[in-house]
Protein backbone atom coordinates (compact mmCIF):
# COMPACT_ATOMS: atom_id res chain seq x y z
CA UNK A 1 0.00 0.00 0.00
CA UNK A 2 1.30 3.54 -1.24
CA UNK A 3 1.78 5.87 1.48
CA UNK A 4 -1.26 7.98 0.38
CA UNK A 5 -3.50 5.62 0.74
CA UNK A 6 -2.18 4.89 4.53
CA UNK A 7 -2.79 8.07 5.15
CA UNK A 8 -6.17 8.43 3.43
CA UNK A 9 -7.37 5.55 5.58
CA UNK A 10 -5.54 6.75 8.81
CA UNK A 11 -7.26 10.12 8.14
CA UNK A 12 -10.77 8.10 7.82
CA UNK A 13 -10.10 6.01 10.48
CA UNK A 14 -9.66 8.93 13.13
CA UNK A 15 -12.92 10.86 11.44
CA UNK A 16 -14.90 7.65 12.19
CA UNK A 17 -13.42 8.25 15.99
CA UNK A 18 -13.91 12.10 16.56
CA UNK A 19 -14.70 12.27 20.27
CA UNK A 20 -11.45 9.57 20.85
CA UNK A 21 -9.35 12.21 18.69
CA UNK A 22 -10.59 14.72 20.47
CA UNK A 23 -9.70 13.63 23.66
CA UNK A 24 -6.30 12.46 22.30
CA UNK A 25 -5.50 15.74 20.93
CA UNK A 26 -6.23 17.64 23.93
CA UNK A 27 -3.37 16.16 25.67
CA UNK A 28 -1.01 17.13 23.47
CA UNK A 29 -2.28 20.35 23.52
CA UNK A 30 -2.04 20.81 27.50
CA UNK A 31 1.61 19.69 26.74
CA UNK A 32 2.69 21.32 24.06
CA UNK A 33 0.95 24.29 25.14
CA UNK A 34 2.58 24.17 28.41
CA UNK A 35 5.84 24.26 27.06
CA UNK A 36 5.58 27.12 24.37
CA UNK A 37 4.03 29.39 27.59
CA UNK A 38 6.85 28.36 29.72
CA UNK A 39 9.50 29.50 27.04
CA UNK A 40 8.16 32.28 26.10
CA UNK A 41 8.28 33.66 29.34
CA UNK A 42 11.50 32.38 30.31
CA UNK A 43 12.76 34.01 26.77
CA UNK A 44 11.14 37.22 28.03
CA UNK A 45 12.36 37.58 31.37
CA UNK A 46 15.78 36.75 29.85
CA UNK A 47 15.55 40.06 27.24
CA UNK A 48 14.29 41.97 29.79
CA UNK A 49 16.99 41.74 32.92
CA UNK A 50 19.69 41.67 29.70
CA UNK A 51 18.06 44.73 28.71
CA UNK A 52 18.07 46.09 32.32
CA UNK A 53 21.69 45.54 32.53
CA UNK A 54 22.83 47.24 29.51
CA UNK A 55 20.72 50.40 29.98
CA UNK A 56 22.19 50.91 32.82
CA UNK A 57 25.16 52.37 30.48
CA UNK A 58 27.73 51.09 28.19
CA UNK A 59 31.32 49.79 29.05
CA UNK A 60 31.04 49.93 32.50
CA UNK A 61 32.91 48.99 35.30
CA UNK A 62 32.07 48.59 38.91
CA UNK A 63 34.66 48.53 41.35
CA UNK A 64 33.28 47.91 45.18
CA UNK A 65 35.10 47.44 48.58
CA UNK A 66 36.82 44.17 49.77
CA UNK A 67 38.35 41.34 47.92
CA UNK A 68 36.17 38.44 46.43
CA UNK A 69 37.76 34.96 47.74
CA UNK A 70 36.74 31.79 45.68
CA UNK A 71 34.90 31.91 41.93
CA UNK A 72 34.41 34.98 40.43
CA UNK A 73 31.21 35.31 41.32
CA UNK A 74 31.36 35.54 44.23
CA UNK A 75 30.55 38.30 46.79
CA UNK A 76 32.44 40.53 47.76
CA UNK A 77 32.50 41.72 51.71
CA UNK A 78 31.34 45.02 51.27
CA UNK A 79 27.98 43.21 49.38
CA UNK A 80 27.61 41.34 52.72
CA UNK A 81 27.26 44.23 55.14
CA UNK A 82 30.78 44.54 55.85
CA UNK A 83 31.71 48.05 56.40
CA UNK A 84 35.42 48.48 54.05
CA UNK A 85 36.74 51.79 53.81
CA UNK A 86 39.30 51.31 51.24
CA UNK A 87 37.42 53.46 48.18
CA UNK A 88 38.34 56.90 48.70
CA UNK A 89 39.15 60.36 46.57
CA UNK A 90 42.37 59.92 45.86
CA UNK A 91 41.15 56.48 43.74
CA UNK A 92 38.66 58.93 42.01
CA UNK A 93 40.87 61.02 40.88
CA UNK A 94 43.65 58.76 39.37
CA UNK A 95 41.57 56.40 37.66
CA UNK A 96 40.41 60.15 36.07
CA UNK A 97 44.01 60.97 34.91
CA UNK A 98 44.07 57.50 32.87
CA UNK A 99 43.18 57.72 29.37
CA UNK A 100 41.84 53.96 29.45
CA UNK A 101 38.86 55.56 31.59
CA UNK A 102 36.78 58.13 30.07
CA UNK A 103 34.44 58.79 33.08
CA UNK A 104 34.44 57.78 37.11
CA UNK A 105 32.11 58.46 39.29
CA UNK A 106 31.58 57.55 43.18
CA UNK A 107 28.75 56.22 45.10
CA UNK A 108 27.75 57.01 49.00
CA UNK A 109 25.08 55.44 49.27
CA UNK A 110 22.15 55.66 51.96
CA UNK A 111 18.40 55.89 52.93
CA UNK A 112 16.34 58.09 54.54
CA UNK A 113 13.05 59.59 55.19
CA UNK A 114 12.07 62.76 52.79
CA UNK A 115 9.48 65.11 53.26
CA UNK A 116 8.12 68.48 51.57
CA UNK A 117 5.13 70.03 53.31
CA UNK A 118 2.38 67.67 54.19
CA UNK A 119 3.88 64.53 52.14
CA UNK A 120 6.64 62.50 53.10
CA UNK A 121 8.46 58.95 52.06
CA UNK A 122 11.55 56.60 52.55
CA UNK A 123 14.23 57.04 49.59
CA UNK A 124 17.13 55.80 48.58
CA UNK A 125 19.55 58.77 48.04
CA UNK A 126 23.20 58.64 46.86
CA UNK A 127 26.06 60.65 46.78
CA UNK A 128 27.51 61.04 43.84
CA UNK A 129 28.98 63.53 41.00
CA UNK A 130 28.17 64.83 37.49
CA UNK A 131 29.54 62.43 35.78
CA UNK A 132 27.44 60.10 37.35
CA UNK A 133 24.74 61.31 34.81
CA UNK A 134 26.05 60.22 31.75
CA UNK A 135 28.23 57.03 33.06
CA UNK A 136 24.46 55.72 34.34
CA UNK A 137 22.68 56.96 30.93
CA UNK A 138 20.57 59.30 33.40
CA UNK A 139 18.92 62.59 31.64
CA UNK A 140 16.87 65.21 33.33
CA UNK A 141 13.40 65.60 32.29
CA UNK A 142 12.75 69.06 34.47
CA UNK A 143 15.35 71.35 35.36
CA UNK A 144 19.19 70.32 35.64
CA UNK A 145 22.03 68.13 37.11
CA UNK A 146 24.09 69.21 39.96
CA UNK A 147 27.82 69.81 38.17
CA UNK A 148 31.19 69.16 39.82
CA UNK A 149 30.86 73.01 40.66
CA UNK A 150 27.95 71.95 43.04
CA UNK A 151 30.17 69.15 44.65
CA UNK A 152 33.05 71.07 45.43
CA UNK A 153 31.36 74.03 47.00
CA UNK A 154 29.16 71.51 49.03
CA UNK A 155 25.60 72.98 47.74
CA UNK A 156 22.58 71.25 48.98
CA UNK A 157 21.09 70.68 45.57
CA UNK A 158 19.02 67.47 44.47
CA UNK A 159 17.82 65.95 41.92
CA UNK A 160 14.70 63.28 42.11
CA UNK A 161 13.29 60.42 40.34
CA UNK A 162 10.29 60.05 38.91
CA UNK A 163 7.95 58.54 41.29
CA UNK A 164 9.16 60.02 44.39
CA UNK A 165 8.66 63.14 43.05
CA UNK A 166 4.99 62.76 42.30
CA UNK A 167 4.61 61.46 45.57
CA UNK A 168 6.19 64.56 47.36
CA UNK A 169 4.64 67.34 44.88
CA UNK A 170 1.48 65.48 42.62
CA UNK A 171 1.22 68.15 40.13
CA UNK A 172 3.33 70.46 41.78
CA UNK A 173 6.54 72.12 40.19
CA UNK A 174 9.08 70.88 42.31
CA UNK A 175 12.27 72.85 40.87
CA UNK A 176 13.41 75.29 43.52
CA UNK A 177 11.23 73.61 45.91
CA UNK A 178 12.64 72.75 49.02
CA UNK A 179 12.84 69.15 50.32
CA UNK A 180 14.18 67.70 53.53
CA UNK A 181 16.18 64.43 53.35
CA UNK A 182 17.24 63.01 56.80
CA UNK A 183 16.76 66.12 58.28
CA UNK A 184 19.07 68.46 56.00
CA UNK A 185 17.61 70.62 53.66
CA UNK A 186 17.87 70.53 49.62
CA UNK A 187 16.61 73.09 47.13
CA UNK A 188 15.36 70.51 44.30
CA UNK A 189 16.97 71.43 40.87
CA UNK A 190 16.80 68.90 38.05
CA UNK A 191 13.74 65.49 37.86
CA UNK A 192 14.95 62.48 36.08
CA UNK A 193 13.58 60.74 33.28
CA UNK A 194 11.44 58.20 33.79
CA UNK A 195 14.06 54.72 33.89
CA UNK A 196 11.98 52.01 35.71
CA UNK A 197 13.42 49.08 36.95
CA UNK A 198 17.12 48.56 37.10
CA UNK A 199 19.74 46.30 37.30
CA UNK A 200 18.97 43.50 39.99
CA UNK A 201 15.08 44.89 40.48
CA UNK A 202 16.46 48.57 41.89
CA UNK A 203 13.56 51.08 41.04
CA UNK A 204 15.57 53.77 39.62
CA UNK A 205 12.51 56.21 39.61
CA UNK A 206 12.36 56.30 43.33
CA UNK A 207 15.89 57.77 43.99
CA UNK A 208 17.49 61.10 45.12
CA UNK A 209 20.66 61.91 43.63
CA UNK A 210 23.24 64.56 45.87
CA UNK A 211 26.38 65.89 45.83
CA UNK A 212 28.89 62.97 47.15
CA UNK A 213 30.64 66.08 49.61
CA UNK A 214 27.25 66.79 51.52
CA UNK A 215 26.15 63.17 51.54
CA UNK A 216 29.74 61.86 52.90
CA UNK A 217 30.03 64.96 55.84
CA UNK A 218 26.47 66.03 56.68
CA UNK A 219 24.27 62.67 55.96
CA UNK A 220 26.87 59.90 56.69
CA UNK A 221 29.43 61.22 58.12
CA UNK A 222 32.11 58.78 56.16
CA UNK A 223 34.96 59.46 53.83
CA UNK A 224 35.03 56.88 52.06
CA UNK A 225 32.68 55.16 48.90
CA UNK A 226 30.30 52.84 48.85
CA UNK A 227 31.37 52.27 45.34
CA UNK A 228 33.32 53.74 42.65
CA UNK A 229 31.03 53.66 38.37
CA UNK A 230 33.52 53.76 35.95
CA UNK A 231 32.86 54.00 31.73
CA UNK A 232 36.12 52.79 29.94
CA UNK A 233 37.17 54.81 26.88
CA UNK A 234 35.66 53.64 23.46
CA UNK A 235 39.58 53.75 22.41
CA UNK A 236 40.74 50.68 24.75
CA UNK A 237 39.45 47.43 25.22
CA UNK A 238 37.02 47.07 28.31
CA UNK A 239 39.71 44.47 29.88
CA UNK A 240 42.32 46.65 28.97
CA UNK A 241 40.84 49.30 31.49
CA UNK A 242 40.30 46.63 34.03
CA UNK A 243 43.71 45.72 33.99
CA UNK A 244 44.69 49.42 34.28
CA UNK A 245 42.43 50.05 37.33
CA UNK A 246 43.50 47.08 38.87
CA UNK A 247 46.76 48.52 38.53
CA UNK A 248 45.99 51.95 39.61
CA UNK A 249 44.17 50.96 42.91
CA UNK A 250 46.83 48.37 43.86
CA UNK A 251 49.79 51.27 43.50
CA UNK A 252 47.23 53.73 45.60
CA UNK A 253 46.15 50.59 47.97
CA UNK A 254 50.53 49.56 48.62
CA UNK A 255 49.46 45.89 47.10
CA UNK A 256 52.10 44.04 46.11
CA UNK A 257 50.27 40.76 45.34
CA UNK A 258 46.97 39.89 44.02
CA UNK A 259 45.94 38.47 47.40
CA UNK A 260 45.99 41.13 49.20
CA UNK A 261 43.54 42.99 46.62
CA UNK A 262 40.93 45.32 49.27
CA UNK A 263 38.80 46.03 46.70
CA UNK A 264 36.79 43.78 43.67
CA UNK A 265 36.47 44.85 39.98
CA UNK A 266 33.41 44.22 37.88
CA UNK A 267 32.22 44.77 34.19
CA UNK A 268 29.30 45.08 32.08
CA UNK A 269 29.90 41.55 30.39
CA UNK A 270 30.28 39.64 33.76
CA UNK A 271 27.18 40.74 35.15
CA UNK A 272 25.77 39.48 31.53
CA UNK A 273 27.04 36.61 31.48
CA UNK A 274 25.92 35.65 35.41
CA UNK A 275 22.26 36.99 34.69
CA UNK A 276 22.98 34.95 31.17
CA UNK A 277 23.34 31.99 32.99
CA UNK A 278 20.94 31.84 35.90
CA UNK A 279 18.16 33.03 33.30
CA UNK A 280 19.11 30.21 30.94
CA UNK A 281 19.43 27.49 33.96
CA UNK A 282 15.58 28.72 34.66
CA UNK A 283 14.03 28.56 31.15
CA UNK A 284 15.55 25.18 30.65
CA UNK A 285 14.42 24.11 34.44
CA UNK A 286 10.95 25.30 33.39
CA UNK A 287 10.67 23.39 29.78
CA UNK A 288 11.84 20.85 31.79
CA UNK A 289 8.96 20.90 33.87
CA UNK A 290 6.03 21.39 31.35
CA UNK A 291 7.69 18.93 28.90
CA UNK A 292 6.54 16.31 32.12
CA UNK A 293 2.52 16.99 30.41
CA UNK A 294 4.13 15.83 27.50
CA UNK A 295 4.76 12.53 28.44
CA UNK A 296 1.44 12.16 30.19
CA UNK A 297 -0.40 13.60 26.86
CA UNK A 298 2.14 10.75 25.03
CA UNK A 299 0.91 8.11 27.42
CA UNK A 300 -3.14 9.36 26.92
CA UNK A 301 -1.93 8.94 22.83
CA UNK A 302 -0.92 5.46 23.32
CA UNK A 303 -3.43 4.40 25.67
CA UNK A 304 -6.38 5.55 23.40
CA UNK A 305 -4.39 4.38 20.32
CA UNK A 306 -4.18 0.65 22.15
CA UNK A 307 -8.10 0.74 22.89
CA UNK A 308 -8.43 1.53 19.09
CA UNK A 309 -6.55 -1.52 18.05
CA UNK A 310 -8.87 -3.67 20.51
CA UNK A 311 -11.74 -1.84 19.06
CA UNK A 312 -11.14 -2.10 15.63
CA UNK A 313 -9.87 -5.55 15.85
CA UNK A 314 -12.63 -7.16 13.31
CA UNK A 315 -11.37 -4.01 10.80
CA UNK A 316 -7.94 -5.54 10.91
CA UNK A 317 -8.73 -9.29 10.46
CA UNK A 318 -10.92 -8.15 7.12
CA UNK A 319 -7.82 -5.62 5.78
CA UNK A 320 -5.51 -8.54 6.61
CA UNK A 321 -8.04 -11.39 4.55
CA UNK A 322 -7.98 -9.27 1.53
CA UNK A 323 -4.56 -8.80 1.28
CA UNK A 324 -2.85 -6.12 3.56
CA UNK A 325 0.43 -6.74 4.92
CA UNK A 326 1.69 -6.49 8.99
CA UNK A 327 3.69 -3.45 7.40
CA UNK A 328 0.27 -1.52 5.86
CA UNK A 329 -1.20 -2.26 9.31
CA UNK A 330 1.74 -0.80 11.08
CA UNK A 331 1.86 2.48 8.81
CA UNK A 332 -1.89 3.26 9.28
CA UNK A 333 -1.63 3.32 13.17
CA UNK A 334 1.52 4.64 13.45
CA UNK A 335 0.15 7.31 10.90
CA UNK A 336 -2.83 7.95 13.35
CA UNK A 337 -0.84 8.45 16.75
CA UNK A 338 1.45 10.98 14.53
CA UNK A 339 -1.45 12.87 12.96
CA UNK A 340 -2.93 13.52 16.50
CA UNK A 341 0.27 14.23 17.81
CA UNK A 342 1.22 16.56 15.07
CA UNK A 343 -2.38 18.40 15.26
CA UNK A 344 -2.22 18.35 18.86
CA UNK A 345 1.30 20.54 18.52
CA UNK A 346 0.08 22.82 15.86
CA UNK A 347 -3.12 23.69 18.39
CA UNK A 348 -0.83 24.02 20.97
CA UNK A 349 1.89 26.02 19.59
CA UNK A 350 -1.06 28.84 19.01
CA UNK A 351 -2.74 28.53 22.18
CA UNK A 352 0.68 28.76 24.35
CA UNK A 353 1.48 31.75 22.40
CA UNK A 354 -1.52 33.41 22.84
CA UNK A 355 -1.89 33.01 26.52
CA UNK A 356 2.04 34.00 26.94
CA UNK A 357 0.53 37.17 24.59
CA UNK A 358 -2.00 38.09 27.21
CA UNK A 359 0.60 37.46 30.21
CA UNK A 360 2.55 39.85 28.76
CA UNK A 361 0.04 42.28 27.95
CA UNK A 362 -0.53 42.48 31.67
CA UNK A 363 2.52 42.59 33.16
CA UNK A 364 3.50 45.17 30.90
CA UNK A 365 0.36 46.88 31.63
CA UNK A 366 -0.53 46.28 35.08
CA UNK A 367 3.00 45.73 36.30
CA UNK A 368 4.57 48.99 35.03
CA UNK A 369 7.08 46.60 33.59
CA UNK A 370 9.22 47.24 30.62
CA UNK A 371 8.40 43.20 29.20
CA UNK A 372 7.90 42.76 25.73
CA UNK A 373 6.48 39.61 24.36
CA UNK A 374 9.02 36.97 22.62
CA UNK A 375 8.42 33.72 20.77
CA UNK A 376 11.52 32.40 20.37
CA UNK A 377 11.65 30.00 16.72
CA UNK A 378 13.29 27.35 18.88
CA UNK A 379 9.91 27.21 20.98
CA UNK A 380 8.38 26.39 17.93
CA UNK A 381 10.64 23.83 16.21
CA UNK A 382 10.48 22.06 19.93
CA UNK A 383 6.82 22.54 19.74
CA UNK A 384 6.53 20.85 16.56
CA UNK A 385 9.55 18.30 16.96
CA UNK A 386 8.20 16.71 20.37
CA UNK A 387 5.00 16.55 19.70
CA UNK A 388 5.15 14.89 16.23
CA UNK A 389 8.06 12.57 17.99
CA UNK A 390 5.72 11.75 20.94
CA UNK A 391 2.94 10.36 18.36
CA UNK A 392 5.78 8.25 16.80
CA UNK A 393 7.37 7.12 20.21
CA UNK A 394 4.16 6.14 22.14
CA UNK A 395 2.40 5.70 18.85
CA UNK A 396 4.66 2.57 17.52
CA UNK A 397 3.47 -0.22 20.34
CA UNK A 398 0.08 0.09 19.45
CA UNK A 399 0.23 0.11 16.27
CA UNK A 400 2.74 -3.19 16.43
CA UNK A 401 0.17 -4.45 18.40
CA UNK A 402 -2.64 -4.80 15.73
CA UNK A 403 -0.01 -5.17 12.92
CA UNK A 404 0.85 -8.65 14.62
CA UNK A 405 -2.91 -9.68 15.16
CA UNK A 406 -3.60 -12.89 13.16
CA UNK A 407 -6.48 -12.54 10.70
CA UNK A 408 -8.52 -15.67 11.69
CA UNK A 409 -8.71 -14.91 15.03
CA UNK A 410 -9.23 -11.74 14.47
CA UNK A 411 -12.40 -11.97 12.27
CA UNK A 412 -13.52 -14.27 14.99
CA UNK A 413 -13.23 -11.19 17.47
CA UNK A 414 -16.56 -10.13 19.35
């Protein structure tokens, strides 16, 4: 029998069947379905912490207090609430005088209750100076930046994020109002652009940015950094200008061996690559997962698939008696378990994608997030793949099964 004409009468055979198929087909839809959803989001939430990371700025380095002992991602002390003091001016301004580094910036960091009039709220505020702007890719939607001008006179100037400025003024003009953050008085001059979230979940609209001199002597009462930003020169090579501030901070730090390192140097691509991985780890974890309905929608195809055979047993004895082969027999049912399976993907593959489309239609709308839908091609292709390899895999014992059936005993069958 030509292969047309096995699947003409596999095609018949199901039609003859409809609520069985039905039933058959829904379980590879739960599965496939499942897994299409699952990637999708994964895919998403990969794009959008990537993209998180890299709007943060371009060719960036962070360098942070205390040495990191064991892999390289590791934490450093400073990360784990121990207080290191080993960032200070003096590091500032030579990594400024190298021409591998194009911008450095520090970071005090703190928090704090702010109030103007009536309204008041919790902030994060951080000490910083103008080229802190740029270096982070922050503009100023109202207003201005504090400049190095503002730093080195000590000016109590700040400038706000989005959110915490409507909830300290509503509709209010805040430039040249004056705020109150823990208890020392600002005139506000410049409001940021709206940025969402950042890096590592950090709402960036609900900051206050100040001149590192006030927050260091009047807020803190350090003089040291939290931190040290810095944007390496288009010119050099990003590990070039690692190597260089490595060098720089272990002539200003006295180290003479890489042991003794106080301090920890990141870049752009490492925190890539970590987020890279743990996303990846996740998306795979979660196919991983949904591809378990899989199996069970493989074992409802082969289950049904093996009543059919018991059903149709009479069928089989007559096909048999008028000449069709164990092979013929074998091709139709295999043909049926893959033709389920196959429009069991297809259904699947567009009802996971549309319910990942409404997921991200609300947590981009009800979430204030920045995600944006993805469909990755290799979704699909798995999509298709498994499911048409399930209906082959769990479709072959059945249809063995009645291939083998001998064609007296089966006409006999009641």
């Amino acid at each position: 029998m030509q292969f047309k004409d096995s699947f003409k009468t596999a095609s018949l055979g199901l039609k003859h069947a409809k609520i069985r198929s039905v039933l058959t087909i829904l379980g590879i839809i739960i599965g496939v379905g499942s897994v299409i959803l699952l990637m999708s989001i994964g895919d998403s939430a990969q794009s959008l912490i990537l993209d998180q990371v890299q709007g943060a700025g371009s060719n960036l380095i962070f360098i942070v207090p205390g040495a990191t002992r064991g892999s390289r991602f590791s934490s450093p002390a400073s990360v784990q609430g121990i207080v290191i003091k080993t960032l200070v001016k003096e590091d500032i301004e030579a990594l400024k005088k190298d021409p591998a580094i194009e911008r450095a910036a520090p970071e005090a960091r703190g928090q704090g209750r702010i109030s103007y009039a009536n309204n008041d709220a919790v902030v994060s505020f951080e000490g910083t100076t103008a080229d802190f702007f740029p270096i982070r890719n922050f503009s100023v939607e109202k207003g201005r930046a504090f400049s190095n001008a503002d730093v080195d006179s000590f000016n109590h100037v700040i400038v706000l994020g989005q959110e915490i400025t409507k909830t300290l003024f509503g509709e209010v003009n805040p430039i040249d109002k004056t705020v109150r953050l823990k208890d020392v008085s600002f005139k506000v001059i410049g409001v940021l652009e709206k940025k969402g979230l950042g890096p590592f979940g950090i709402d960036q609209d609900n900051i206050a940015l100040v001149p590192v001199s006030v927050a260091q002597k009047q807020m803190l009462g350090i003089n040291y950094y939290n931190s040290i930003v810095t944007q390496a020169s288009d010119v050099y090579n990003i590990e070039y200008a690692k190597e260089r501030i490595t060098s720089i901070l272990r002539q200003n730090h006295r180290i003479d061996s890489p042991d003794k390192d106080d301090f920890t140097i990141r870049t752009q691509e490492d925190a890539l690559s970590l987020l890279g991985n743990i996303t990846s780890i996740l998306s795979a974890f979660l196919t991983a997962i949904a591809s378990i309905s899989l199996v069970v929608g493989g074992i409802g195809v082969m289950n049904i698939m093996l009543v059919s055979v018991v059903e149709r047993t009479k069928e089989i004895g007559l096909r048999k008696a008028v000449g069709a082969t164990n092979k013929d027999i074998l091709q139709q049912f295999l043909l049926e378990a893959v033709i389920l399976a196959f429009i069991g993907g297809v259904a699947g593959i567009i009802l996971g994608s549309l319910f990942a489309f409404i997921i991200s239609l609300f947590l981009k709308g009800y979430l204030a997030t920045g995600w944006v839908f993805s469909l990755p091609l290799s979704a699909i292709m798995w999509g298709v793949g498994v499911s048409t390899a399930t209906g082959i895999a769990f479709g072959i014992y059945p249809a063995r099964q009645a291939s083998l059936k001998n064609p007296i005993e089966a006409l006999r069958y009641e």
